[in-house]
Structure formats: C-alpha cells, structure tokens
PDB file of N, CA and C in Angstrom:
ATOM      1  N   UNK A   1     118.683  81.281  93.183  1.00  0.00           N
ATOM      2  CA  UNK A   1     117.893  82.458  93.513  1.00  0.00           C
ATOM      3  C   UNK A   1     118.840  83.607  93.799  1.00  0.00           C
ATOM      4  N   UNK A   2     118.720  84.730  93.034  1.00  0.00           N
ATOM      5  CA  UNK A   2     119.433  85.790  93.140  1.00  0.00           C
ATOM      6  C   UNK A   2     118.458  87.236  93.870  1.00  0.00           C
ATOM      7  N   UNK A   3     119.064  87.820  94.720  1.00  0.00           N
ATOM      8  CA  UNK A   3     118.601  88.913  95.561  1.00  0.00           C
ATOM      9  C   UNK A   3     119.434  89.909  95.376  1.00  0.00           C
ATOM     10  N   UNK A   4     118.924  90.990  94.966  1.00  0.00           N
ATOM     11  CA  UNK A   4     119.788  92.086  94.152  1.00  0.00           C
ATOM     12  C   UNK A   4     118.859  93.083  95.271  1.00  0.00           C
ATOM     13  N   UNK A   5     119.642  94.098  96.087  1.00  0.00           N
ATOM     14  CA  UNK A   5     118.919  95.360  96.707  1.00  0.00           C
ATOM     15  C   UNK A   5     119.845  96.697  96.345  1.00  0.00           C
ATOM     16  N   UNK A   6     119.470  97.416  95.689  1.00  0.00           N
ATOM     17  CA  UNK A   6     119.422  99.065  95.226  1.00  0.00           C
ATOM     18  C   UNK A   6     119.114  99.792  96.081  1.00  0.00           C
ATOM     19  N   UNK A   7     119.401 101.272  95.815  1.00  0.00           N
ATOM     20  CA  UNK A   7     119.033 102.433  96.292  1.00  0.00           C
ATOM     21  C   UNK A   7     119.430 103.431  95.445  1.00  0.00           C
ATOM     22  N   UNK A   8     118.037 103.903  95.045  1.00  0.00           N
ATOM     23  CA  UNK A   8     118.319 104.747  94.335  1.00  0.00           C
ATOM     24  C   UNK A   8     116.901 106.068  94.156  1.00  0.00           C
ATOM     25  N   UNK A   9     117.511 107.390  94.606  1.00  0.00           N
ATOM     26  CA  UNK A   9     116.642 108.422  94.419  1.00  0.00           C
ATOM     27  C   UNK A   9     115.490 108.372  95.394  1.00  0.00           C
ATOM     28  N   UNK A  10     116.540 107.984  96.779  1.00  0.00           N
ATOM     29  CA  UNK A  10     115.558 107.802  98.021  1.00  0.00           C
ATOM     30  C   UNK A  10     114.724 106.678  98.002  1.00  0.00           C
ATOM     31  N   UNK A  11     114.912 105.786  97.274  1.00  0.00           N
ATOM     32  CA  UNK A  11     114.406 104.390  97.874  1.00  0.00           C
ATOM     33  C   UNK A  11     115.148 103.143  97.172  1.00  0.00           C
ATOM     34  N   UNK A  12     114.094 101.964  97.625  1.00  0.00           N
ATOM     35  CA  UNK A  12     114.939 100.879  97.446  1.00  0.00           C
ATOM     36  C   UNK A  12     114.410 100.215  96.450  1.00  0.00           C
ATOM     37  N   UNK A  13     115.108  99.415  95.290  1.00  0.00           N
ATOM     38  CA  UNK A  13     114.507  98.448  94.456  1.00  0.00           C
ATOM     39  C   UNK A  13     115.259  96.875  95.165  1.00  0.00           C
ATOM     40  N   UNK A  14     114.546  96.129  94.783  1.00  0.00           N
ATOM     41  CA  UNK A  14     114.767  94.849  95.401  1.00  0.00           C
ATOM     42  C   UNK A  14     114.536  93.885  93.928  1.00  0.00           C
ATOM     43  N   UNK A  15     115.176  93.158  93.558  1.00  0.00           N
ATOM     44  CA  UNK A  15     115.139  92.148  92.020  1.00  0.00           C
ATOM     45  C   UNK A  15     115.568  90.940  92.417  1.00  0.00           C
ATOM     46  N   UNK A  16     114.291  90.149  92.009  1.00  0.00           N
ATOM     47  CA  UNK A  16     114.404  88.939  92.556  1.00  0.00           C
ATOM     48  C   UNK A  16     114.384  88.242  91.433  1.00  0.00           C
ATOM     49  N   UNK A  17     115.631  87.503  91.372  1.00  0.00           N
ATOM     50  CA  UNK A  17     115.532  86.510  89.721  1.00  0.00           C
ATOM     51  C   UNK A  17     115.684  85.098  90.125  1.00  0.00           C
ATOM     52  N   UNK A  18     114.707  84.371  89.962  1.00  0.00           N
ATOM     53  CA  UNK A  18     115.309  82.803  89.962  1.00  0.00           C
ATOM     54  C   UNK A  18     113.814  82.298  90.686  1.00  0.00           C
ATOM     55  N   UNK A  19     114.205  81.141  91.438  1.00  0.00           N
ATOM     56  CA  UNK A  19     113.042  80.166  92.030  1.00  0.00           C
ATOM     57  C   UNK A  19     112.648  80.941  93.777  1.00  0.00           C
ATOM     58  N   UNK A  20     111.186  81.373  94.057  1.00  0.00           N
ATOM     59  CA  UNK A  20     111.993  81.607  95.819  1.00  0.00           C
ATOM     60  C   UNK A  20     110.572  80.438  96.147  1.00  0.00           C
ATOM     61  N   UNK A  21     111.299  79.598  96.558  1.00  0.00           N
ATOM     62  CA  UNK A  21     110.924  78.014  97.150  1.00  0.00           C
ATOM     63  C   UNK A  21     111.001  78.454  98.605  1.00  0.00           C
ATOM     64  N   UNK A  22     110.620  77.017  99.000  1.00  0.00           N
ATOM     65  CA  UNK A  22     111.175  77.012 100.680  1.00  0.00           C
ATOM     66  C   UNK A  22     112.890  76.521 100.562  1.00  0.00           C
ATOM     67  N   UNK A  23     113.429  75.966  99.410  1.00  0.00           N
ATOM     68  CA  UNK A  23     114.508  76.085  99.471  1.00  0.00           C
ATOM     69  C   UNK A  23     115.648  76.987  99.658  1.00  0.00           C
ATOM     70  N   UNK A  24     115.123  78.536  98.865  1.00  0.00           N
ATOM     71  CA  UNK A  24     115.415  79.642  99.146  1.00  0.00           C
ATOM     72  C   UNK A  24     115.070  80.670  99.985  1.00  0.00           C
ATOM     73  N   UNK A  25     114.067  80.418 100.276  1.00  0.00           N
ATOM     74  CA  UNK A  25     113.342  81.229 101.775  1.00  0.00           C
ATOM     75  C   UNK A  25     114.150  82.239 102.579  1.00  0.00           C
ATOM     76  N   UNK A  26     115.212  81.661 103.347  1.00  0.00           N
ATOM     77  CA  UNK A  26     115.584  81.577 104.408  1.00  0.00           C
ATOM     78  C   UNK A  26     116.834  82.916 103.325  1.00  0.00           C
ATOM     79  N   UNK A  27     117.546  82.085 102.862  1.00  0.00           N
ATOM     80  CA  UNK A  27     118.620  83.075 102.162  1.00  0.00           C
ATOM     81  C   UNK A  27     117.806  84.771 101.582  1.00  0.00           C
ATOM     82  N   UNK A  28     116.981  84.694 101.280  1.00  0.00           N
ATOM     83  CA  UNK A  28     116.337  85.606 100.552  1.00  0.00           C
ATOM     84  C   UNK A  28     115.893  86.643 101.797  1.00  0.00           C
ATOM     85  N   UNK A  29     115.024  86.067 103.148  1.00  0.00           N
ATOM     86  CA  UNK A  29     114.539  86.805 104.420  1.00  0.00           C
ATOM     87  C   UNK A  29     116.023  87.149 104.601  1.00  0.00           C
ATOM     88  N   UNK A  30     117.000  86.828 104.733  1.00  0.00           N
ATOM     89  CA  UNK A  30     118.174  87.722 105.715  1.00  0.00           C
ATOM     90  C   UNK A  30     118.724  88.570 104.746  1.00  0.00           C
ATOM     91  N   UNK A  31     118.461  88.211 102.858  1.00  0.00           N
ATOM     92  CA  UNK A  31     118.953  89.716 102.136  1.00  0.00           C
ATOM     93  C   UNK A  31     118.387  90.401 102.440  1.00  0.00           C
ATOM     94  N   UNK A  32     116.799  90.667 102.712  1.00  0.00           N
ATOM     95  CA  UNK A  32     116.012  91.579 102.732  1.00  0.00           C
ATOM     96  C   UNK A  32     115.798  92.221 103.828  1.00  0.00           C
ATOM     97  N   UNK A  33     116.224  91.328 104.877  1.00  0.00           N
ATOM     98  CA  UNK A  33     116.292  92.025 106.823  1.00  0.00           C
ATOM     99  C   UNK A  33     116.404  93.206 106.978  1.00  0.00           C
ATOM    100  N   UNK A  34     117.194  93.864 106.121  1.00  0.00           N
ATOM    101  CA  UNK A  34     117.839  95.376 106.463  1.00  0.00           C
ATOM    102  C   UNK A  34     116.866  96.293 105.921  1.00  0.00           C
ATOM    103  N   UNK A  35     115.413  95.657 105.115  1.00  0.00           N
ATOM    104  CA  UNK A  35     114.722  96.440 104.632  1.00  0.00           C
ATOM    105  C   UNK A  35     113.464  96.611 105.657  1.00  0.00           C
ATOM    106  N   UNK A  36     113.637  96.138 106.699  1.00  0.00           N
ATOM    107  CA  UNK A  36     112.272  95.823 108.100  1.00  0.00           C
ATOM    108  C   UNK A  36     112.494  97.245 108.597  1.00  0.00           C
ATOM    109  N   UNK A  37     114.152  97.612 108.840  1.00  0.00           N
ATOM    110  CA  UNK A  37     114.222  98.885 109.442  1.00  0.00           C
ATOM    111  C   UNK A  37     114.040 100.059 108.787  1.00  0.00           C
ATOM    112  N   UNK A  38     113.827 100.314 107.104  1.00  0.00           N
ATOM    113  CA  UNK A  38     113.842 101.315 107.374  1.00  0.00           C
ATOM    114  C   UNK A  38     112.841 102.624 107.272  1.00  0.00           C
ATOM    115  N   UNK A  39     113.081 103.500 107.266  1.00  0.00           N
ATOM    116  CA  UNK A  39     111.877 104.551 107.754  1.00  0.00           C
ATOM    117  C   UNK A  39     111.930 105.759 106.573  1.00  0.00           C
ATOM    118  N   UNK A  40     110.850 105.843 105.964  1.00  0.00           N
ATOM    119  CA  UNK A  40     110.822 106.892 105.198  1.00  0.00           C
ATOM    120  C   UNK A  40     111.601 106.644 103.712  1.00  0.00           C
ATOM    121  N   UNK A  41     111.624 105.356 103.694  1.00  0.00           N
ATOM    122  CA  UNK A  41     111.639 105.094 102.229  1.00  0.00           C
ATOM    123  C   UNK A  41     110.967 103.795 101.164  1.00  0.00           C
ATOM    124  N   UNK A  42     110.179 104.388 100.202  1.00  0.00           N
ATOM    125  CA  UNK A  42     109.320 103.308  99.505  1.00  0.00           C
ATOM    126  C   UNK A  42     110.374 102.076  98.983  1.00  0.00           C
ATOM    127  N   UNK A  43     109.681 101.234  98.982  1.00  0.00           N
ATOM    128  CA  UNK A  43     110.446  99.808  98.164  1.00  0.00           C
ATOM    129  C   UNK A  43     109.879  99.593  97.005  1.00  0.00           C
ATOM    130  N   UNK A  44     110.289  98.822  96.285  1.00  0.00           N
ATOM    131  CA  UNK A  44     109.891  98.411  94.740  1.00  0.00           C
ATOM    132  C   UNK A  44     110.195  96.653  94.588  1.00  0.00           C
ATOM    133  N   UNK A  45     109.740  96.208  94.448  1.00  0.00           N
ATOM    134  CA  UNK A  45     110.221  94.374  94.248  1.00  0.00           C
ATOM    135  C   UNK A  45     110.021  94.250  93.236  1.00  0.00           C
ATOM    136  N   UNK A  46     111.277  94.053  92.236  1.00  0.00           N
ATOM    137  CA  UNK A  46     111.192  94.296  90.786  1.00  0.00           C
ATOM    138  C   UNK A  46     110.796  92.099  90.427  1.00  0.00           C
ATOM    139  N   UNK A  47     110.011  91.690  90.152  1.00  0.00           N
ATOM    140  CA  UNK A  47     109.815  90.698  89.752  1.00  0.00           C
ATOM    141  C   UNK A  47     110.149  90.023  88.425  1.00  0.00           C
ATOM    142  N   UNK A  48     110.448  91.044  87.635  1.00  0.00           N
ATOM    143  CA  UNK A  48     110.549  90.503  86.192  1.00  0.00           C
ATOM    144  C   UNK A  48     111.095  89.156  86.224  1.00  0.00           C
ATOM    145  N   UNK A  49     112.563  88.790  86.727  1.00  0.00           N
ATOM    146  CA  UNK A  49     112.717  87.272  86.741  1.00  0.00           C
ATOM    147  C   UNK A  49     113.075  86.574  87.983  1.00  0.00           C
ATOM    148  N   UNK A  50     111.478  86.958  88.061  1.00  0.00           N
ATOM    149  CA  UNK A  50     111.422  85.391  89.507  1.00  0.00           C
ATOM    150  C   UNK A  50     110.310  84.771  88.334  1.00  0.00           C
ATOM    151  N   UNK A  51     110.361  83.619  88.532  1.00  0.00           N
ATOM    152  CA  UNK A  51     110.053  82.340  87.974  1.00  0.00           C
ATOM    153  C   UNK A  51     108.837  81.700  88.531  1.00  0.00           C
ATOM    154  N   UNK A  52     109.042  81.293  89.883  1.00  0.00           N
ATOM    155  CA  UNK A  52     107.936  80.975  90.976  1.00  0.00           C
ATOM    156  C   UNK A  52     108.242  81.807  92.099  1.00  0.00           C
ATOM    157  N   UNK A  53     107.166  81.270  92.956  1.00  0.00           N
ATOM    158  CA  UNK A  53     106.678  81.753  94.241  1.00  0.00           C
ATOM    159  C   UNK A  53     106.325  80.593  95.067  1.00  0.00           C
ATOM    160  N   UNK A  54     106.947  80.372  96.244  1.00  0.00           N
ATOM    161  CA  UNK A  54     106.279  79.296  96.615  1.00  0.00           C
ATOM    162  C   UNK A  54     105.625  79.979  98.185  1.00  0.00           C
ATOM    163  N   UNK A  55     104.882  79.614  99.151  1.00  0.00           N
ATOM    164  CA  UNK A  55     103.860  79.976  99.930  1.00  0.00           C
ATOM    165  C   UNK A  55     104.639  80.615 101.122  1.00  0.00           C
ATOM    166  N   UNK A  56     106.507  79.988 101.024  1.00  0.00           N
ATOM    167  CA  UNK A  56     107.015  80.578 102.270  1.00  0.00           C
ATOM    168  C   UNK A  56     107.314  82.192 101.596  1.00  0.00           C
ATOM    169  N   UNK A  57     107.667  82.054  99.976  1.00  0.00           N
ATOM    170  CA  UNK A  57     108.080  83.345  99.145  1.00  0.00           C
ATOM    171  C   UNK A  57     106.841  84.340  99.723  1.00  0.00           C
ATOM    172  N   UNK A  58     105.702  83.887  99.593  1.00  0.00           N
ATOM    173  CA  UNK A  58     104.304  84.803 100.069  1.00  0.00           C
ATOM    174  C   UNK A  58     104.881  85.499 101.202  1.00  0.00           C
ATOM    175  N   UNK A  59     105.395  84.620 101.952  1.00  0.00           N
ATOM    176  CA  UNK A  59     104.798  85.160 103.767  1.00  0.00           C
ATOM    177  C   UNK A  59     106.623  86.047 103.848  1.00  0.00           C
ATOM    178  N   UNK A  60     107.376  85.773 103.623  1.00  0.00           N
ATOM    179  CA  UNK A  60     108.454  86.886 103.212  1.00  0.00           C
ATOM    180  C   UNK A  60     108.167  88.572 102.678  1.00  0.00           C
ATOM    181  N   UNK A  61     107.441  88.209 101.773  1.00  0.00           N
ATOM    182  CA  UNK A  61     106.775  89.453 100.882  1.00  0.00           C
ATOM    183  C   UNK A  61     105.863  90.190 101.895  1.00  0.00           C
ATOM    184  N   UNK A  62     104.562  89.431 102.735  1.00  0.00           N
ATOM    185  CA  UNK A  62     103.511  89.814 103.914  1.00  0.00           C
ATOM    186  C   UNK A  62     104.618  90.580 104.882  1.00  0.00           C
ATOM    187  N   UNK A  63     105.741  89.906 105.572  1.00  0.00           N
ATOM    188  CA  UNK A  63     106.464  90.188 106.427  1.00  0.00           C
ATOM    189  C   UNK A  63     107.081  91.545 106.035  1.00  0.00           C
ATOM    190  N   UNK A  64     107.742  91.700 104.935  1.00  0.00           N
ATOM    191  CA  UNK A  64     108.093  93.113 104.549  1.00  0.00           C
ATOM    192  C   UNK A  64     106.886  94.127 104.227  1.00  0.00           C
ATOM    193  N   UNK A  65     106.041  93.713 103.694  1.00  0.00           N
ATOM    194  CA  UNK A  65     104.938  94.971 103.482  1.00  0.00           C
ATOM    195  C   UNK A  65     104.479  95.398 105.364  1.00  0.00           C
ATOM    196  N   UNK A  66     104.272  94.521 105.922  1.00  0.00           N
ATOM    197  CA  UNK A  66     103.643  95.031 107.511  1.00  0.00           C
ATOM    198  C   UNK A  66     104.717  95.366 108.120  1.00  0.00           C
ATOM    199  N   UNK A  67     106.100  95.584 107.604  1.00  0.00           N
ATOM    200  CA  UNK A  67     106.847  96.113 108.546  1.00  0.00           C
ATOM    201  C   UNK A  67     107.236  97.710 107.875  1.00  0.00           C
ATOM    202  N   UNK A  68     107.027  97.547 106.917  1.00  0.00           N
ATOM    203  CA  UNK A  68     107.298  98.830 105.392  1.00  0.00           C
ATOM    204  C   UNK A  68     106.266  99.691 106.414  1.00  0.00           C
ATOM    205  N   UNK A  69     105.059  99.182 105.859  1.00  0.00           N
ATOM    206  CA  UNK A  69     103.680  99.829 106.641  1.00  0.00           C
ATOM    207  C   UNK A  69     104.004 100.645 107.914  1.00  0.00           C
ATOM    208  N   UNK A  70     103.908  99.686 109.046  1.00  0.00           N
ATOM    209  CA  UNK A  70     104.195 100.121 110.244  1.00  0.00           C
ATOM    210  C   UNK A  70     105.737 101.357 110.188  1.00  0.00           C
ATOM    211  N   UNK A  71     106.338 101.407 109.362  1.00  0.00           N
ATOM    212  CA  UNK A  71     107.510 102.250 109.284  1.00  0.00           C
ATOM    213  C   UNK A  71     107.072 103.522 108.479  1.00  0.00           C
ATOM    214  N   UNK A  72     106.008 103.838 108.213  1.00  0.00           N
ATOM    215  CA  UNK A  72     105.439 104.648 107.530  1.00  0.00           C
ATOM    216  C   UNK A  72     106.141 104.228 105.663  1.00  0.00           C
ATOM    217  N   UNK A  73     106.394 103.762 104.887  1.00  0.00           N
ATOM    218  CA  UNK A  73     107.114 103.191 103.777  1.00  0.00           C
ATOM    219  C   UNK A  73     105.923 102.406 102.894  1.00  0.00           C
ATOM    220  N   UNK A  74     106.201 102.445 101.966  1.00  0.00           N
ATOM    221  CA  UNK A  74     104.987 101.897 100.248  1.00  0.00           C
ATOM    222  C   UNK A  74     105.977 100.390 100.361  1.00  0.00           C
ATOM    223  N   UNK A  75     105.032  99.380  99.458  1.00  0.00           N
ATOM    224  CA  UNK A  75     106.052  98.270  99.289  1.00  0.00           C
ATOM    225  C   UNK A  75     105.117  98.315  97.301  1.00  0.00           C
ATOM    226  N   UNK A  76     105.478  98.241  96.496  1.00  0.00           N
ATOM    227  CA  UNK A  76     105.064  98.170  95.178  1.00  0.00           C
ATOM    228  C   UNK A  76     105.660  97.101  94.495  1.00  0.00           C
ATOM    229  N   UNK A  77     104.815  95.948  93.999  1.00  0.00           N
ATOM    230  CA  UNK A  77     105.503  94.626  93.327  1.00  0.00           C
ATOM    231  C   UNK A  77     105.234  94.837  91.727  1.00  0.00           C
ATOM    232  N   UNK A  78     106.624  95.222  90.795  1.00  0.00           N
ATOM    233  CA  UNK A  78     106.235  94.862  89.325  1.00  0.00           C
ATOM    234  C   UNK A  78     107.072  94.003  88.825  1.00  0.00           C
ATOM    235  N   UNK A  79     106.423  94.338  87.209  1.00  0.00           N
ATOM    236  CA  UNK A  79     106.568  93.231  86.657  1.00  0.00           C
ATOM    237  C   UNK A  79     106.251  92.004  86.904  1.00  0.00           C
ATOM    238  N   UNK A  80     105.017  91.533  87.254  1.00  0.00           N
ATOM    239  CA  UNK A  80     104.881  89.893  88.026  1.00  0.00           C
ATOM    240  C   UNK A  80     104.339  89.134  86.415  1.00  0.00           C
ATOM    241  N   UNK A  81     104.717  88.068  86.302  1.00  0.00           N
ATOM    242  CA  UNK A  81     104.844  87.330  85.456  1.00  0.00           C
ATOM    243  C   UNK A  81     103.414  86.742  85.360  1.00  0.00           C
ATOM    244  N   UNK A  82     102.457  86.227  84.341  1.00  0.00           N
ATOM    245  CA  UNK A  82     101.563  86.063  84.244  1.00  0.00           C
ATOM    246  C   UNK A  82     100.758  84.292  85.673  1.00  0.00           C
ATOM    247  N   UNK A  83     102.128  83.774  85.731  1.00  0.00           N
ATOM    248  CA  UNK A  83     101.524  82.558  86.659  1.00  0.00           C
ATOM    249  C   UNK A  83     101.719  83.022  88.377  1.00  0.00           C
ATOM    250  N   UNK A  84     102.766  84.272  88.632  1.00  0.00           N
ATOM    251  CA  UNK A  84     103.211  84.881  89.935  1.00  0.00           C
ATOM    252  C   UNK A  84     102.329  85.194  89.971  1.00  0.00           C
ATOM    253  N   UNK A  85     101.434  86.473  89.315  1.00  0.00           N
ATOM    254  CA  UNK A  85     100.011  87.060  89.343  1.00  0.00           C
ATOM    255  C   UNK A  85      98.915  86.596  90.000  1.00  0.00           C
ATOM    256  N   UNK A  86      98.911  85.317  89.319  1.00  0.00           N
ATOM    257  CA  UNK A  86      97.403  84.231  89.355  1.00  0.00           C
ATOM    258  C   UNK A  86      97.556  83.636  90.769  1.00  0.00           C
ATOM    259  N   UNK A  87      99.266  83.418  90.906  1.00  0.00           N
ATOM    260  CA  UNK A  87      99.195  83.015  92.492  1.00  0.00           C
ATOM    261  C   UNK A  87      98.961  84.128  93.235  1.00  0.00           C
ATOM    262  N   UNK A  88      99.265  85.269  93.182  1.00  0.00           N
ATOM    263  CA  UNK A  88      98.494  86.142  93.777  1.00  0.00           C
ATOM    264  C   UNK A  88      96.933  86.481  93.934  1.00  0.00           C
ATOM    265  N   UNK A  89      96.513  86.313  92.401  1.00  0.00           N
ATOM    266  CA  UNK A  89      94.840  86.442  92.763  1.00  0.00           C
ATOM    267  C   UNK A  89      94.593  85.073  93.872  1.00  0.00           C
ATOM    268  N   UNK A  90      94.911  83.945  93.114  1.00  0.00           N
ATOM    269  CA  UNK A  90      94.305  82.742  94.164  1.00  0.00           C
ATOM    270  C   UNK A  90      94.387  82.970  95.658  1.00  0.00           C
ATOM    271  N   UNK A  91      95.774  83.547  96.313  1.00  0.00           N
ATOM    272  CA  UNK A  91      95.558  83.846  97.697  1.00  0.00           C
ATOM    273  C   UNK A  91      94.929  84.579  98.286  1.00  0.00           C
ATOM    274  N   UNK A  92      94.490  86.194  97.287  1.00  0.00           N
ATOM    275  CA  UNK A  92      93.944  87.058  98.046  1.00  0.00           C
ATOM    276  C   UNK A  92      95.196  88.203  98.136  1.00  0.00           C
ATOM    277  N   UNK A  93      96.543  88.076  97.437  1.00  0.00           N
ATOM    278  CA  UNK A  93      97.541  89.016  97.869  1.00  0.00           C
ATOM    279  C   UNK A  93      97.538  90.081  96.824  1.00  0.00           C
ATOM    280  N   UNK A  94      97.085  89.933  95.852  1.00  0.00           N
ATOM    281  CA  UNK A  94      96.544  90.783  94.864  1.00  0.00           C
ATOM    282  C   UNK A  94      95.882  92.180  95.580  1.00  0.00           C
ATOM    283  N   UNK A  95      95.209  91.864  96.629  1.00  0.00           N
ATOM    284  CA  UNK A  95      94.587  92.908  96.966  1.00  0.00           C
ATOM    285  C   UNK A  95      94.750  93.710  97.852  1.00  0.00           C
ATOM    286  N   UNK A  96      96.139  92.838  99.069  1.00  0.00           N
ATOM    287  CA  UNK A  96      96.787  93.857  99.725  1.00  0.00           C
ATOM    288  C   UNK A  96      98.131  94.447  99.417  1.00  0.00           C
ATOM    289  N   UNK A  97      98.819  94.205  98.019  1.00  0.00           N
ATOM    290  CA  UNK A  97      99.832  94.352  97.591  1.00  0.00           C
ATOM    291  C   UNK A  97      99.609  95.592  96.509  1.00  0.00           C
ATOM    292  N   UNK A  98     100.348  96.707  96.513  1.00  0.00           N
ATOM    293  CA  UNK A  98     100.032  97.934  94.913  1.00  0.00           C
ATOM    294  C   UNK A  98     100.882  97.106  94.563  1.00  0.00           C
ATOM    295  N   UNK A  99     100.141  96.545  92.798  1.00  0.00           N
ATOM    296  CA  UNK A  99     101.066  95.962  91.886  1.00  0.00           C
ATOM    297  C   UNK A  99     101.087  96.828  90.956  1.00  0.00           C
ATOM    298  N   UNK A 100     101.884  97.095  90.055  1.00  0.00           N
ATOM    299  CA  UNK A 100     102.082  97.896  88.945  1.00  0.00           C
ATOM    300  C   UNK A 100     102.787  97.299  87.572  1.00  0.00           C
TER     301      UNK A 100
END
C-alpha cells in the first residue's frame, strides 16, 4: 500500500495505490495525520489505484472527512474503481462523501 500526499495550488491531493486492509490501516492513518490539522484547504483522494477497501479503510476516510469538515475544508474522492464504488453504495458512504 502506497500513500502519496501533494500540495498543490492551495490544497492537498492524497493517492492511494495498492490494498488498504486492516493490514494497512494503521500505516496509511499516520500518512494522513497531518491532514486532521489543516485549515482552509480542500483535499482530493485520488483513488485511481487502490484496489480494495476494507471497513477499517472506510472509517480512516469518515475520520478525515469529520475532521476536514470541522476545519472548515472539502474532502472529494475520485476516480473510485467500479467495486470501491459499490462498496460505497452498500455502506451508505456514497452519500456523505462528494465523489467525482
């Protein structure tokens, strides 16, 4: 699992390529830690190659959008792959997430 974070043109892209399991979980929450703080800039979670999602990958993603939120900040997920998607409709995250 690879965690790639950008900045560029006042905000952040985030590219997640590979598996995010509960195996990867943990490595992936402390790349992204530095993105809880900040204030006044949108994020992007470029998905094109993540592969799966597994339920801890969900609550990582929840954890950054309600802290984005509360920081006044957008969280926008693209590129999601046609089976990432479906796990999104099935949970319900489809509908609190702008996907593009």
């Amino acid at each position: 699992m690879n965690t790639n974070i950008t900045e560029k043109d006042g905000k952040y892209i985030v590219s997640l390529e590979g598996e995010l399991d509960t195996a990867h979980a943990l490595e992936v929450e402390q790349a992204m830690q530095p993105l809880h703080e900040l204030s006044g800039k949108d994020i992007t979670i470029d998905c094109a190659h993540l592969d799966y999602i597994a339920s801890s990958g969900l609550r990582i993603l929840l954890a950054l959008l309600k802290s984005a939120k509360g920081n006044g900040n957008k969280v926008v997920l693209k590129n999601l792959n046609d089976e990432i998607k479906e796990v999104f409709k099935m949970t319900g995250f489809i509908d609190i997430f702008d996907i593009e």
